[in-house]
Protein backbone atom coordinates (compact mmCIF):
# COMPACT_ATOMS: atom_id res chain seq x y z
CA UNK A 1 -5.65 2.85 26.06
CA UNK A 2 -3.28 0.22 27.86
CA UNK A 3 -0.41 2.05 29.37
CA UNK A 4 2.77 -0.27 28.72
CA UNK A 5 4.71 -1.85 31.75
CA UNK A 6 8.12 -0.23 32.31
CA UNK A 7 9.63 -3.07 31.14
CA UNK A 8 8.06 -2.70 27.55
CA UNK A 9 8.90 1.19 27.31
CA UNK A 10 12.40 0.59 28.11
CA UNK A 11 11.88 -2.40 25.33
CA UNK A 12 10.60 -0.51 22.37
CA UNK A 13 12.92 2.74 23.41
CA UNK A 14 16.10 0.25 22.51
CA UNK A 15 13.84 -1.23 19.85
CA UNK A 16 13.64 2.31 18.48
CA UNK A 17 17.19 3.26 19.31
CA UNK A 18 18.60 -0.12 17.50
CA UNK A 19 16.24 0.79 14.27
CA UNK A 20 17.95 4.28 14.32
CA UNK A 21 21.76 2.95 14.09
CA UNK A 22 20.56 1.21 11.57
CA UNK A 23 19.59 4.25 9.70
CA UNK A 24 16.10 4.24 9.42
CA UNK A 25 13.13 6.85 11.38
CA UNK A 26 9.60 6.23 12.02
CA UNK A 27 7.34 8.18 10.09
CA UNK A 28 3.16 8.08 10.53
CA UNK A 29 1.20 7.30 7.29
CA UNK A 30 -2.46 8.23 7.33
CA UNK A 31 -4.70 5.87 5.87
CA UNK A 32 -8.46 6.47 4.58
CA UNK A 33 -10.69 5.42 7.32
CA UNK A 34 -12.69 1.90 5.71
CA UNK A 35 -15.28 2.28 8.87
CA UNK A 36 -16.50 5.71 7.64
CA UNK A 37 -19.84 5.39 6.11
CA UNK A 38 -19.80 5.85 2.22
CA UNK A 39 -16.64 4.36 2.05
CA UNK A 40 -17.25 1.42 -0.09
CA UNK A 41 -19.70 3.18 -2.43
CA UNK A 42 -16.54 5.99 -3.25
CA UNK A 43 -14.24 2.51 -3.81
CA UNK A 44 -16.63 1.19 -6.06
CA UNK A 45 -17.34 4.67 -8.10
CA UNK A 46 -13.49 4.77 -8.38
CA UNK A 47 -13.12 1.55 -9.59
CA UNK A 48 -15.83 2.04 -12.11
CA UNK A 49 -13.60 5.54 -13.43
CA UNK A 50 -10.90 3.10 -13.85
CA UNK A 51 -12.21 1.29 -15.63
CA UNK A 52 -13.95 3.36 -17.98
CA UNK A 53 -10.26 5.02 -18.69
CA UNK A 54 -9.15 1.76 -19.41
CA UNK A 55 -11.61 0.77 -21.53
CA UNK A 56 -10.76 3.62 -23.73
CA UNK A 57 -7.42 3.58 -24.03
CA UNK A 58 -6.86 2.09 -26.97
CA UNK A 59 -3.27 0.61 -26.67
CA UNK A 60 -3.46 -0.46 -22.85
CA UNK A 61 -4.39 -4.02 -23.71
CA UNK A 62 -1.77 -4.60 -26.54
CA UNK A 63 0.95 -2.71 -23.65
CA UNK A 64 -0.70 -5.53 -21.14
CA UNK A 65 0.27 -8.21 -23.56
CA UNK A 66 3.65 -7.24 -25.07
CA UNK A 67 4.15 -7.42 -21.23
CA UNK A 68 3.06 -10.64 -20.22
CA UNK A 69 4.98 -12.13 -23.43
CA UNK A 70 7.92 -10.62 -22.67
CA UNK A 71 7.60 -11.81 -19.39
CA UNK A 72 6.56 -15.65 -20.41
CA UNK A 73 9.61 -15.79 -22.52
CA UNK A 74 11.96 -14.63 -19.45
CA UNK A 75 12.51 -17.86 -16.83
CA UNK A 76 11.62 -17.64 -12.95
């Protein structure tokens, strides 16, 4: 790991001070790892039970295109 020069420590701790008086907080989000092995083939089976649900519900497709009416009628 690169250790930061003082100068950038000092820089992200007002960074990080500046982003507080503004009212917000850092907060870590843990993300599945894509590098693991397997992880495409679970994407893909997930995708596939998607799709299968979707497939069989019924009114998802006529829901899909009251939608996109509804939004063609509605100018950008």
């Amino acid at each position: 790991m690169i250790m930061p020069t003082p100068e950038q420590a000092r820089s992200g701790t007002r960074r990080r001070t500046s982003l507080r008086a503004a009212g917000l907080r850092p907060v870590q989000i843990w993300v599945p790892d894509t590098t693991r092995p397997g992880f495409a083939d679970e994407c893909h089976r997930q995708s596939l039970t998607v799709a299968r649900a979707d497939n069989a519900d019924e009114g998802l497709l006529e829901l899909l295109d009251d939608v996109l009416a509804d939004l063609e009628d509605k100018p950008i």
